[in-house]
Protein backbone atom coordinates (compact mmCIF):
# COMPACT_ATOMS: atom_id res chain seq x y z
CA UNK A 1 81.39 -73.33 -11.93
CA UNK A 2 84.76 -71.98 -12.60
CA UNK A 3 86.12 -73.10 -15.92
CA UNK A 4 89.20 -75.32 -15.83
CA UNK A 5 91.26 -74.92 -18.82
CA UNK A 6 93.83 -77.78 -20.19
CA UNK A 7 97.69 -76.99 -19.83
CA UNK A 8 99.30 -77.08 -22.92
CA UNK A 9 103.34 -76.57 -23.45
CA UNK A 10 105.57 -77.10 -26.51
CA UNK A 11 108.27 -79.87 -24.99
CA UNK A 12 110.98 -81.20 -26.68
CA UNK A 13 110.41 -84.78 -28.51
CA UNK A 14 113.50 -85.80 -27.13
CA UNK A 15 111.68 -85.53 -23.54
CA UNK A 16 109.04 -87.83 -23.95
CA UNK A 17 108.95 -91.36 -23.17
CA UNK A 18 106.30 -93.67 -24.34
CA UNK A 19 104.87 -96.37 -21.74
CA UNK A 20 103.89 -99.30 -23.90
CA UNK A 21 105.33 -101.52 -27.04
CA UNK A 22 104.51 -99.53 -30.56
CA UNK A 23 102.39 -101.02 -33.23
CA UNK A 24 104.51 -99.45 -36.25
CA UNK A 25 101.42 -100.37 -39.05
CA UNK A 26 99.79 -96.98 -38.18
CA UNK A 27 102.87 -94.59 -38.06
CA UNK A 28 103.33 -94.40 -41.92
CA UNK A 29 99.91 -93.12 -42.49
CA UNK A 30 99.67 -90.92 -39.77
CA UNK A 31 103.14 -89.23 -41.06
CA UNK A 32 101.50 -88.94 -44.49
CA UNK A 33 98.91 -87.05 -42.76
CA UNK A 34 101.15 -84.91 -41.02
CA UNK A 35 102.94 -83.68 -43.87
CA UNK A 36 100.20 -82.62 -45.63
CA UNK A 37 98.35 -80.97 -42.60
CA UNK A 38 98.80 -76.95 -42.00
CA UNK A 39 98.00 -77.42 -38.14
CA UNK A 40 98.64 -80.17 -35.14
CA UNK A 41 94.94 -80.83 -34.10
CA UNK A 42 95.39 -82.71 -31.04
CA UNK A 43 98.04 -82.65 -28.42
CA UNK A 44 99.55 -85.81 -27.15
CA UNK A 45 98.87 -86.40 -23.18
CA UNK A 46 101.79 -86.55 -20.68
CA UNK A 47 102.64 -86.61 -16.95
CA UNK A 48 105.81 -85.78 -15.71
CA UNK A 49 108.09 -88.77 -14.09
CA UNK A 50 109.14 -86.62 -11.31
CA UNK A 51 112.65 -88.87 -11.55
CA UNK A 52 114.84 -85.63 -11.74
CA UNK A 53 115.28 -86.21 -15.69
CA UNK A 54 112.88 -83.70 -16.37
CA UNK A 55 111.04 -86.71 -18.74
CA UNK A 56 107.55 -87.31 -19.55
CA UNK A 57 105.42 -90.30 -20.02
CA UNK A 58 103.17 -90.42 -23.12
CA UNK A 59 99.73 -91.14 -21.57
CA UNK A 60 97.65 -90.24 -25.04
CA UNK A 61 99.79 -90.17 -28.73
CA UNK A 62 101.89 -92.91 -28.89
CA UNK A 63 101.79 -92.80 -32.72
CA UNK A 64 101.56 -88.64 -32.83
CA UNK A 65 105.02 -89.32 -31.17
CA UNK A 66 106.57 -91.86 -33.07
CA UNK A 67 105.53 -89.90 -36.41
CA UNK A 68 107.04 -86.54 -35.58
CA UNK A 69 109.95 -87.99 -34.51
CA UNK A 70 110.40 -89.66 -37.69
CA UNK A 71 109.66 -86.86 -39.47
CA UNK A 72 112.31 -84.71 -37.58
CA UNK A 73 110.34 -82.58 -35.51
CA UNK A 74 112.24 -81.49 -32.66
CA UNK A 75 109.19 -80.62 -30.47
CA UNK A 76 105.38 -81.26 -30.24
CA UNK A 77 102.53 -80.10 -28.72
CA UNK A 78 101.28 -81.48 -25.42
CA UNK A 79 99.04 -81.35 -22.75
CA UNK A 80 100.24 -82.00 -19.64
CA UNK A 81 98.68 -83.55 -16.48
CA UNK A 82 99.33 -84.87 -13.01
CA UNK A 83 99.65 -88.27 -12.24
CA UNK A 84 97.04 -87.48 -9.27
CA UNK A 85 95.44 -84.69 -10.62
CA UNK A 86 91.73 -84.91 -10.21
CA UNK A 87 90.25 -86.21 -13.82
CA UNK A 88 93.18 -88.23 -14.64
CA UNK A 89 92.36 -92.17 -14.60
CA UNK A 90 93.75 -95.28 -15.91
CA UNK A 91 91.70 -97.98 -17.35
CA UNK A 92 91.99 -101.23 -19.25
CA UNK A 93 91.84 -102.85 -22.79
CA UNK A 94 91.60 -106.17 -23.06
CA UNK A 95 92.18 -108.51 -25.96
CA UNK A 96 90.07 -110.84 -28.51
CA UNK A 97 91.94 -112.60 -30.25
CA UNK A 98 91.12 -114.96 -33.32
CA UNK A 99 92.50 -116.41 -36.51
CA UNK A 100 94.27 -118.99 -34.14
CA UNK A 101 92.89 -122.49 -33.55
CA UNK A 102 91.64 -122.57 -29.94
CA UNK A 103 93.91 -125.01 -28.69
CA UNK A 104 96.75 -123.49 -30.98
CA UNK A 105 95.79 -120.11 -28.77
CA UNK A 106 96.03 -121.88 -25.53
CA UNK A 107 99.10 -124.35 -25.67
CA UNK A 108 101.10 -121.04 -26.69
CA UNK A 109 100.03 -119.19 -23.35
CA UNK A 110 100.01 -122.22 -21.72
CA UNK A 111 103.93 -122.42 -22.84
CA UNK A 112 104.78 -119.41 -21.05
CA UNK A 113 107.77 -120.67 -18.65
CA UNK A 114 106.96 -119.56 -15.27
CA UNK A 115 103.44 -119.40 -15.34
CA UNK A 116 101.14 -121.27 -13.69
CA UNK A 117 97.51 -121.55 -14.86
CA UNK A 118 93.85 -122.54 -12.55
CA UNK A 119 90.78 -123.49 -14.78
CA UNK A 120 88.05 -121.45 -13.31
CA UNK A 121 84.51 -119.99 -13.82
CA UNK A 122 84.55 -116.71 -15.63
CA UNK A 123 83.77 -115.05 -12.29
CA UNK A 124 86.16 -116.32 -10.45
CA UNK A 125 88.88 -115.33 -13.03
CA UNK A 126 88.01 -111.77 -13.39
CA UNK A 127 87.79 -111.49 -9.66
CA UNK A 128 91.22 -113.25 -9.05
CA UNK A 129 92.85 -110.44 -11.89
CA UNK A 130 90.79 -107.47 -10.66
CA UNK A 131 92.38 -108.44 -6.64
CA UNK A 132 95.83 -108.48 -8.18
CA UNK A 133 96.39 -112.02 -7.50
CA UNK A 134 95.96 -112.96 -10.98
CA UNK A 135 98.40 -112.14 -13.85
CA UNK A 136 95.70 -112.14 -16.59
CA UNK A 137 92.42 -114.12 -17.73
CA UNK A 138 92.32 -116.09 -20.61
CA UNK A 139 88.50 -117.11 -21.69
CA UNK A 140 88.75 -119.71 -24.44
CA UNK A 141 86.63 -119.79 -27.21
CA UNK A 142 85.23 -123.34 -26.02
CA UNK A 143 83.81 -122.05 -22.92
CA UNK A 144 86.95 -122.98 -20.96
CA UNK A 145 88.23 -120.27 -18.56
CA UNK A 146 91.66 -120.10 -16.77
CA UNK A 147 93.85 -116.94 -14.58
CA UNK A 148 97.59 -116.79 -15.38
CA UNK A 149 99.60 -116.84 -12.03
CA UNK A 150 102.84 -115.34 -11.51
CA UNK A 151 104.98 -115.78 -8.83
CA UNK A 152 104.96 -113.65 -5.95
CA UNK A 153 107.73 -111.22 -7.41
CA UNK A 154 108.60 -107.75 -8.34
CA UNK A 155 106.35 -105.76 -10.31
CA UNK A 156 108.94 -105.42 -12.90
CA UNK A 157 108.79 -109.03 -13.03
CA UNK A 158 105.01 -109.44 -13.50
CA UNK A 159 105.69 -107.23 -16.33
CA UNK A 160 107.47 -108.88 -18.48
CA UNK A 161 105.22 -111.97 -17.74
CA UNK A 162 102.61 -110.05 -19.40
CA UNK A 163 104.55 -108.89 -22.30
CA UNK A 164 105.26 -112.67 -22.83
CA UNK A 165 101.95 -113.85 -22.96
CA UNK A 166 100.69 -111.33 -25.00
CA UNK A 167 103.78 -111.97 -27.58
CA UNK A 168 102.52 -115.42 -27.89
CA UNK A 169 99.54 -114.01 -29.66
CA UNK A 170 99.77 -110.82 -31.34
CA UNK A 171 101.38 -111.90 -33.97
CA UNK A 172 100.33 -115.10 -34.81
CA UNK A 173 96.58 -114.00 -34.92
CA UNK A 174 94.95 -111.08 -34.97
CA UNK A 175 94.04 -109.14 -32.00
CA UNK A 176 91.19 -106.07 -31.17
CA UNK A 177 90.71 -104.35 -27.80
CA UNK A 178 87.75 -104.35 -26.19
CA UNK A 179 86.42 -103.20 -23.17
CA UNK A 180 84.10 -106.88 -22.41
CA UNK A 181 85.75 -109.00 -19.73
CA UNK A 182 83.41 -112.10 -21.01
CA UNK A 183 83.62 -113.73 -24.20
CA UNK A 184 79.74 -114.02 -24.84
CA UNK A 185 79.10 -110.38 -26.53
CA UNK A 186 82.18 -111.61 -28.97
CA UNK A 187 81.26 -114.37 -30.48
CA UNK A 188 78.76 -113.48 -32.99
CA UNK A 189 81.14 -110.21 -34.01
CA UNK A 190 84.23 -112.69 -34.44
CA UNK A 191 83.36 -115.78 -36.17
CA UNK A 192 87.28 -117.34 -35.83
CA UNK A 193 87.19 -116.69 -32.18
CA UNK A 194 90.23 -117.54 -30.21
CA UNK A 195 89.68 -116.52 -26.89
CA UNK A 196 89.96 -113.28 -24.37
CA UNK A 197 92.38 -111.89 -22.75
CA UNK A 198 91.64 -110.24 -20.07
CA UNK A 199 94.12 -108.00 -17.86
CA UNK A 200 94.90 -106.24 -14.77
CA UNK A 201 94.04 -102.35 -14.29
CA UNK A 202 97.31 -100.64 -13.31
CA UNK A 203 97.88 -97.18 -11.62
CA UNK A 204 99.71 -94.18 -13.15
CA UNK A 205 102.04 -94.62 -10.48
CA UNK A 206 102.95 -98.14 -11.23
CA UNK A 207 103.27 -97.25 -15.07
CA UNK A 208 105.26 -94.37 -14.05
CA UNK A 209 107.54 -96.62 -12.56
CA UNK A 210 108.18 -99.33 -15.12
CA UNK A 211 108.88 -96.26 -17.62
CA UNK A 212 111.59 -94.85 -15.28
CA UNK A 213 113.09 -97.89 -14.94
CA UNK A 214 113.04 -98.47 -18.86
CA UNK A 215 110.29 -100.88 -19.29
CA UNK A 216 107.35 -101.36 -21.55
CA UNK A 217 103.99 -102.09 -21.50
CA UNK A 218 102.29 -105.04 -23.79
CA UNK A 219 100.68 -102.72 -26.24
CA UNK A 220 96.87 -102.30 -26.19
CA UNK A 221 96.57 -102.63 -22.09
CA UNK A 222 95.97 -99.19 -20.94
CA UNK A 223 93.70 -96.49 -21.56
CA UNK A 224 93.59 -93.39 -19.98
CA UNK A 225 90.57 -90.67 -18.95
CA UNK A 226 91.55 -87.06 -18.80
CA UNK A 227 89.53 -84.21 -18.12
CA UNK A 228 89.35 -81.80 -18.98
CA UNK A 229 90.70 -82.53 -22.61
CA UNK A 230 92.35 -80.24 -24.96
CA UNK A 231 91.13 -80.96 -29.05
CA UNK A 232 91.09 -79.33 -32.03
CA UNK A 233 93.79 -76.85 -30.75
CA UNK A 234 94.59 -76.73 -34.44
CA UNK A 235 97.88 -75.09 -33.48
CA UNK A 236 99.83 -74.15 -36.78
CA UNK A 237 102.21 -76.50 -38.02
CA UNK A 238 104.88 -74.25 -39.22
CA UNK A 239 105.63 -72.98 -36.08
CA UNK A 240 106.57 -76.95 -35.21
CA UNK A 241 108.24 -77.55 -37.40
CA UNK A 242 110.52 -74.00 -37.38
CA UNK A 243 114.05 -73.95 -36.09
CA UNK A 244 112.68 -71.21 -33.59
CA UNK A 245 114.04 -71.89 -30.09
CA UNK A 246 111.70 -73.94 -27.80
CA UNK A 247 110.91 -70.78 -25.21
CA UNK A 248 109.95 -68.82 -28.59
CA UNK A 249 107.60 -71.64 -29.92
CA UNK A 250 106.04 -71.57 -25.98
CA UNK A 251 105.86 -67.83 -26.55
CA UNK A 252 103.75 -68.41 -29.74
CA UNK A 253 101.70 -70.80 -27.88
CA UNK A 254 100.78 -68.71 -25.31
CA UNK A 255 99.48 -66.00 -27.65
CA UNK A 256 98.01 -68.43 -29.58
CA UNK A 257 95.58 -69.41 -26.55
CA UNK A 258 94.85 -65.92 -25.43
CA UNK A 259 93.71 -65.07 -28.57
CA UNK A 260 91.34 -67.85 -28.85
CA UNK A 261 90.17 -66.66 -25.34
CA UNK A 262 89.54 -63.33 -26.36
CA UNK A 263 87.56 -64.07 -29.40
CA UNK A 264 85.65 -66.41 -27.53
CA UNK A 265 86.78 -69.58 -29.63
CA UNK A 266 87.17 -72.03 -26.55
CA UNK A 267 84.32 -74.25 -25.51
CA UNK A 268 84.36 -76.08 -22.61
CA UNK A 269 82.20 -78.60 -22.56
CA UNK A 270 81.46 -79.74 -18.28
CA UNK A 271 79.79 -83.20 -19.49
CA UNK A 272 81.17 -86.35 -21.46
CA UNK A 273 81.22 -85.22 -25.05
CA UNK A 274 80.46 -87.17 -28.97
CA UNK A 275 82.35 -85.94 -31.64
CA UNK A 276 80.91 -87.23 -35.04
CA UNK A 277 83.30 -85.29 -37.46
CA UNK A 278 86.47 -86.71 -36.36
């Protein structure tokens, strides 16, 4: 089988737009990191918006983002995909939350103006949110389940239902993503069990479009699959952070790759792949 190798470009940081709310707590580290580091190990994923602005969405590197902008990089390393492109996929996170009392945890989602809420089995729920006709499921930690309605509006709309009922807990808590859509697995890893979240999978497409518009995700929904993926390019740092022009940087990039194809220093790996030296 033919190899398929990763595009990577240089782009300018000024280009690239991220698609959900930031969590700030892990920029400061990561920009400690980045000083001190000689090369960028891993690009950041993007798709192109296709909205004549010649933009990007941030797919992958939310906080690789945020931390070279701060820093005053002017460009970054990326590898850049399709929207459609065979390999590409969007999946979910959804929440546990705890450190709230249960009923604490539900009267605030429960608050949401605009919402309406239907007690349910756990089945019915995840069915009602995986069809689309449910915002979001909420599994208390009492065994109680209910879906979040929305009215039948916009998806801009159903947005910024979600980021509301998320605000009402990641603060005032503490919050994990997980990949279970039942709370049973949790309980015995979180003791002061709140509840689940559960939420909606959402196309590229659809993400695409709230970012052109100027809209944010609830941070901690989505979760992308890309192959193939580009690690470890280990692409040196200096060359990033120069005041060379951005067609000079792609220059360096370029030779950068052939070299590593010449001396045989790409692997591509065909099946799913565990690091354990990250």
């Amino acid at each position: 089988m033919e190899q398929k190798y990763p595009v990577l470009a240089i782009l300018p940081l000024h280009s690239l737009v991220i698609h959900e709310h930031h969590d700030d707590s892990r920029t400061g580290p990561l920009m400690a990191r980045l000083e001190r580091s000689e090369t960028f190990t891993n690009p950041v994923i993007v798709s192109p918006l296709h909205d004549h602005t010649a933009r990007y969405m941030v797919l992958d590197g939310a906080n690789r983002t945020t931390a070279t902008r701060r820093l005053g990089f002017d460009h970054i390393l990326a590898q850049v995909v399709e929207q459609d492109e065979l390999g590409v996929e969007t999946k979910t996170w959804n929440h546990v939350v705890w450190d709230i009392p249960v009923e604490t945890f539900w009267e605030n989602i429960e608050a949401v103006e605009g919402l309406g809420f239907l007690e349910c089995t756990a089945e019915q729920a995840n069915d009602t949110v995986l069809n689309k006709q449910g915002l979001a499921g909420v599994h208390l930690a009492d065994g109680r389940v209910f879906v979040a309605l929305a009215p039948a509006i916009n998806r801009v709309a159903r947005n910024s239902f979600l980021n509301q009922l998320v605000d009402t807990y990641k603060r005032a808590g503490r919050m994990d993503r997980t990949p279970h859509r039942t709370i049973e697995p949790l309980k015995k890893l979180y003791p002061s069990l709140s509840g689940l979240v559960f939420m909606p999978k959402l196309r590229v497409r659809h993400l695409s479009y709230l970012v052109s518009q100027g809209h944010f995700l609830p941070a901690g929904v989505t979760r992308f699959t890309v192959s193939p993926r580009a690690l470890r390019v280990n692409f040196p740092m200096d060359i990033l952070r120069s005041g060379m022009r951005l067609e000079e940087k792609n220059d360096e990039l370029d030779r950068f790759i052939k070299d590593r194809i010449e001396n045989k220093r790409i692997r591509y790996y065909a099946e799913a792949t565990v690091i354990y030296d990250e």
